[in-house]
C-alpha atoms as a PDB file:
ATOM      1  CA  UNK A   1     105.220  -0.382 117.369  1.00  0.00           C
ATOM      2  CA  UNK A   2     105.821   1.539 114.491  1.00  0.00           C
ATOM      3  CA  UNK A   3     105.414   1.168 110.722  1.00  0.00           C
ATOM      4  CA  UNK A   4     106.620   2.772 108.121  1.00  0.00           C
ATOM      5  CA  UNK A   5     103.953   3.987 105.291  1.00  0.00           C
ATOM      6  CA  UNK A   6     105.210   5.852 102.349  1.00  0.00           C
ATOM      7  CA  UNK A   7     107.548   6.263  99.735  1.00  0.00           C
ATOM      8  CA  UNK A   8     109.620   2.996  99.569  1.00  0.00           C
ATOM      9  CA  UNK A   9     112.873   4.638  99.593  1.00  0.00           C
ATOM     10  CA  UNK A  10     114.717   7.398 101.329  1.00  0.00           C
ATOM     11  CA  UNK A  11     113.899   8.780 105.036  1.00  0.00           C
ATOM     12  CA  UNK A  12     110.719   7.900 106.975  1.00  0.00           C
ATOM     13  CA  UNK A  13     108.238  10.071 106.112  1.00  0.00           C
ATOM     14  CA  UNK A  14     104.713   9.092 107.105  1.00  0.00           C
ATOM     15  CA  UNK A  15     104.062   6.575 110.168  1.00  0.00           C
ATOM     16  CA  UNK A  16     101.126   5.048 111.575  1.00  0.00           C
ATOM     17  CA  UNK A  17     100.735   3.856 115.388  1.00  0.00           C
ATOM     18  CA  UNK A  18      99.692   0.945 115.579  1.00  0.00           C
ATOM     19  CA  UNK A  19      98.902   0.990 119.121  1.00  0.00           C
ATOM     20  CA  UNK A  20      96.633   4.054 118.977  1.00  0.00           C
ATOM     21  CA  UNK A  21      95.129   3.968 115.037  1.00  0.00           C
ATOM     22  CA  UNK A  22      93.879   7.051 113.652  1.00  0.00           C
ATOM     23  CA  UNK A  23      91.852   7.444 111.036  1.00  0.00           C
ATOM     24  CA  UNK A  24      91.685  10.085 108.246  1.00  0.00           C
ATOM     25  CA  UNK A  25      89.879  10.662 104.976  1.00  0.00           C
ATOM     26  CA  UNK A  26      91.087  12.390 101.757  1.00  0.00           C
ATOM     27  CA  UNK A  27      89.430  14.170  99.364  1.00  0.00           C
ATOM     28  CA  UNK A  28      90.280  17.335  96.408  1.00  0.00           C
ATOM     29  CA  UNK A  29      89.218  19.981  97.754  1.00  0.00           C
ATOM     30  CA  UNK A  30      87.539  21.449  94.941  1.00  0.00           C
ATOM     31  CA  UNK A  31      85.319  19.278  92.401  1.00  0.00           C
ATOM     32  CA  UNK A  32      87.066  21.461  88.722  1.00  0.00           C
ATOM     33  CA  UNK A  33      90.050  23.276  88.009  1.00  0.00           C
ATOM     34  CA  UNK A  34      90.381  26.681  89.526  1.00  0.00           C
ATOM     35  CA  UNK A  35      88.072  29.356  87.746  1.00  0.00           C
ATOM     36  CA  UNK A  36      89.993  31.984  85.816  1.00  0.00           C
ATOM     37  CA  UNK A  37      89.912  35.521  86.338  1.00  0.00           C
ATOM     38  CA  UNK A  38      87.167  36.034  84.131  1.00  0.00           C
ATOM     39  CA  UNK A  39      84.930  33.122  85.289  1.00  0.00           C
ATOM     40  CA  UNK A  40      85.237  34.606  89.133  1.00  0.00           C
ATOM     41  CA  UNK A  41      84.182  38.507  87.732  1.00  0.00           C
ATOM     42  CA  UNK A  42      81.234  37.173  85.365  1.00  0.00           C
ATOM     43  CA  UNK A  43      79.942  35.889  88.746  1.00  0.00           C
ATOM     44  CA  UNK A  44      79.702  32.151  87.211  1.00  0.00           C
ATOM     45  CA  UNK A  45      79.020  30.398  90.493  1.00  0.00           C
ATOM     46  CA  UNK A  46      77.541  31.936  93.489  1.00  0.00           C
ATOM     47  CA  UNK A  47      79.319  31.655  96.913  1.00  0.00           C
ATOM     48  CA  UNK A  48      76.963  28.472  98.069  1.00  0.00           C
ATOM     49  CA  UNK A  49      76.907  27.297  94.409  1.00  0.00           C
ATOM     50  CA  UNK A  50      80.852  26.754  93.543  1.00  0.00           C
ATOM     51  CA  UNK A  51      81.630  23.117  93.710  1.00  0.00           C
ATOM     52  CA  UNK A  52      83.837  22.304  96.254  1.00  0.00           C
ATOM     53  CA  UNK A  53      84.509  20.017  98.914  1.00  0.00           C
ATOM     54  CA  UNK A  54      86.073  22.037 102.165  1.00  0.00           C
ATOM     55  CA  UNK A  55      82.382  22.392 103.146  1.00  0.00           C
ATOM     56  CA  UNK A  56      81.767  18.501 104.097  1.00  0.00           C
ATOM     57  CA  UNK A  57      84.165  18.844 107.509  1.00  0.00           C
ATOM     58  CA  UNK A  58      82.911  21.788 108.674  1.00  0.00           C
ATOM     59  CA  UNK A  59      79.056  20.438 108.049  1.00  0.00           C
ATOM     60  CA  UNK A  60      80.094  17.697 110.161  1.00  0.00           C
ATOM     61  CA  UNK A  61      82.303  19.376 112.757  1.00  0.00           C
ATOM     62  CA  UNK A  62      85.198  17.164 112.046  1.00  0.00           C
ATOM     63  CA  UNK A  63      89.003  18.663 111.675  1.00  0.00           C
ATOM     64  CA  UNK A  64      90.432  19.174 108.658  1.00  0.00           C
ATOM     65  CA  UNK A  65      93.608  20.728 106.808  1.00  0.00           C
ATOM     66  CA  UNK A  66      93.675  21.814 104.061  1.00  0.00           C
ATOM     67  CA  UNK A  67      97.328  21.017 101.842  1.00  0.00           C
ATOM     68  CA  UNK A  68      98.420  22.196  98.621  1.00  0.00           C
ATOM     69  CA  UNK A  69      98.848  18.341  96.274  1.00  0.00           C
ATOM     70  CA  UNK A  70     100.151  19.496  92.733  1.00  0.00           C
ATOM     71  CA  UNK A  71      99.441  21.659  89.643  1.00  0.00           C
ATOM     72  CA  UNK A  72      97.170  21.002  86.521  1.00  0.00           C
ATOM     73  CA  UNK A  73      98.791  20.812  83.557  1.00  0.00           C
ATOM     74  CA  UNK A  74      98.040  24.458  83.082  1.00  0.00           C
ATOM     75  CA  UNK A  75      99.877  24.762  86.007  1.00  0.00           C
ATOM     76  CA  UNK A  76      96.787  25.666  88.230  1.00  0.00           C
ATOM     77  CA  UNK A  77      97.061  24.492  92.072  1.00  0.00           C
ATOM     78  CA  UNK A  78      95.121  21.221  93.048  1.00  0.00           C
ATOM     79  CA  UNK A  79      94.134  21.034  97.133  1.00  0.00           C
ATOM     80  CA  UNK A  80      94.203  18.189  99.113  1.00  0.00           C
ATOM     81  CA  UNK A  81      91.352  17.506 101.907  1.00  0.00           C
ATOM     82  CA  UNK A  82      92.312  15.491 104.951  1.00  0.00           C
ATOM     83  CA  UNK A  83      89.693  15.225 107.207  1.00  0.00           C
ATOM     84  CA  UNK A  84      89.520  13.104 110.679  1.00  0.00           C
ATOM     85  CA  UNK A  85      87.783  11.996 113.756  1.00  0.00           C
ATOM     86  CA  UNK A  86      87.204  15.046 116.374  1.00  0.00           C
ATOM     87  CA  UNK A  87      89.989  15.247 119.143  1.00  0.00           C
ATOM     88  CA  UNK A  88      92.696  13.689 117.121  1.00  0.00           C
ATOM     89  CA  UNK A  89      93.941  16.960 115.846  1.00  0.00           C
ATOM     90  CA  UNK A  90      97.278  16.291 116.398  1.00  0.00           C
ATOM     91  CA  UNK A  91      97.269  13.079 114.274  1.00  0.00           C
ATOM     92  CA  UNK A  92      95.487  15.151 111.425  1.00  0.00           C
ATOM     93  CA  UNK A  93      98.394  17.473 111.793  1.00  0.00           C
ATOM     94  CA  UNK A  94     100.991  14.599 111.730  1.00  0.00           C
ATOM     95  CA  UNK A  95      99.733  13.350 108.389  1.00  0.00           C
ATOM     96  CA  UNK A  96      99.145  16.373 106.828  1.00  0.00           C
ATOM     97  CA  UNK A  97     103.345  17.605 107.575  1.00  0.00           C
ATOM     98  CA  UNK A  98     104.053  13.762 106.349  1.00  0.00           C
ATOM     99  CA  UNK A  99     101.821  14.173 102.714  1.00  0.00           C
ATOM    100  CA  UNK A 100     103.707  17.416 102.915  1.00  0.00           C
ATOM    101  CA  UNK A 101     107.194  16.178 102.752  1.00  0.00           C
ATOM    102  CA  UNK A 102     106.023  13.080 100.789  1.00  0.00           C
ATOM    103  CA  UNK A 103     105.018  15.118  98.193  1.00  0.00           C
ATOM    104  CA  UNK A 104     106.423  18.273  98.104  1.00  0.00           C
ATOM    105  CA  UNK A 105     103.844  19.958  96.204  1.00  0.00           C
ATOM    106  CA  UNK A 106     103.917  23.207  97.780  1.00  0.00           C
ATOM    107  CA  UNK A 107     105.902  25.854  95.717  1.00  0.00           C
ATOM    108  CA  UNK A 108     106.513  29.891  95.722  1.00  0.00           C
ATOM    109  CA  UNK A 109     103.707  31.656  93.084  1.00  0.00           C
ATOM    110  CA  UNK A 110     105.748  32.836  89.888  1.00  0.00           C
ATOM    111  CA  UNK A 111     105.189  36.829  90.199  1.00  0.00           C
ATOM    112  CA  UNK A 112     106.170  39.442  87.601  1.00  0.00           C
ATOM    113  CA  UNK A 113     109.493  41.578  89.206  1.00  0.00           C
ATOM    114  CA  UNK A 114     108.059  44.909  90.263  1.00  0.00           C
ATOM    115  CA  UNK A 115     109.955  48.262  88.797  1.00  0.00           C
END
């Protein structure tokens, strides 16, 4: 049996099994905004010092995907974190292509033309 999790309206987009339940966490993936240009070259935070959160799966040997979830309003991309239970890989993936289309918060970089 299937149900339907989600936006209210429109096509399905996420579903949970609930024969086989999965389990998955979400988290940013970074604790601040991204560090400007200047911030990264004045060497503000050190490689082990920066504050994010993508190093909590790997401490713990769990799977996780990373997703892109939105801009700041300085229009600065925010990450997304879903991490889950080892083996169910596939589920992770599921979810992760479902938050995708949910959200749609993945879009091209705005690039100056090159002459």
């Amino acid at each position: 049996m299937l149900r339907r999790t989600g936006r209210p309206r429109g096509p399905p987009l996420l579903f949970h099994d609930l024969q086989r339940p999965s389990l998955a966490l979400c988290f940013p993936d970074v604790r601040i905004a991204a560090p400007t240009r200047d911030e990264v070259l004045a060497s503000r935070w050190s490689c082990l010092e920066f504050p994010t959160d993508t190093v909590i799966a790997s401490q713990l040997w769990m799977p996780s995907v990373s997703l892109p979830a939105g801009f700041t309003d300085e229009g600065l991309p925010v990450g997304l974190e879903l991490m889950t239970l080892p083996y169910h890989e596939a589920d992770l993936l599921s979810l992760a292509y479902g938050v995708e289309q949910a959200t749609h918060a993945r879009r091209p970089p705005d690039l100056p033309a090159v002459a």
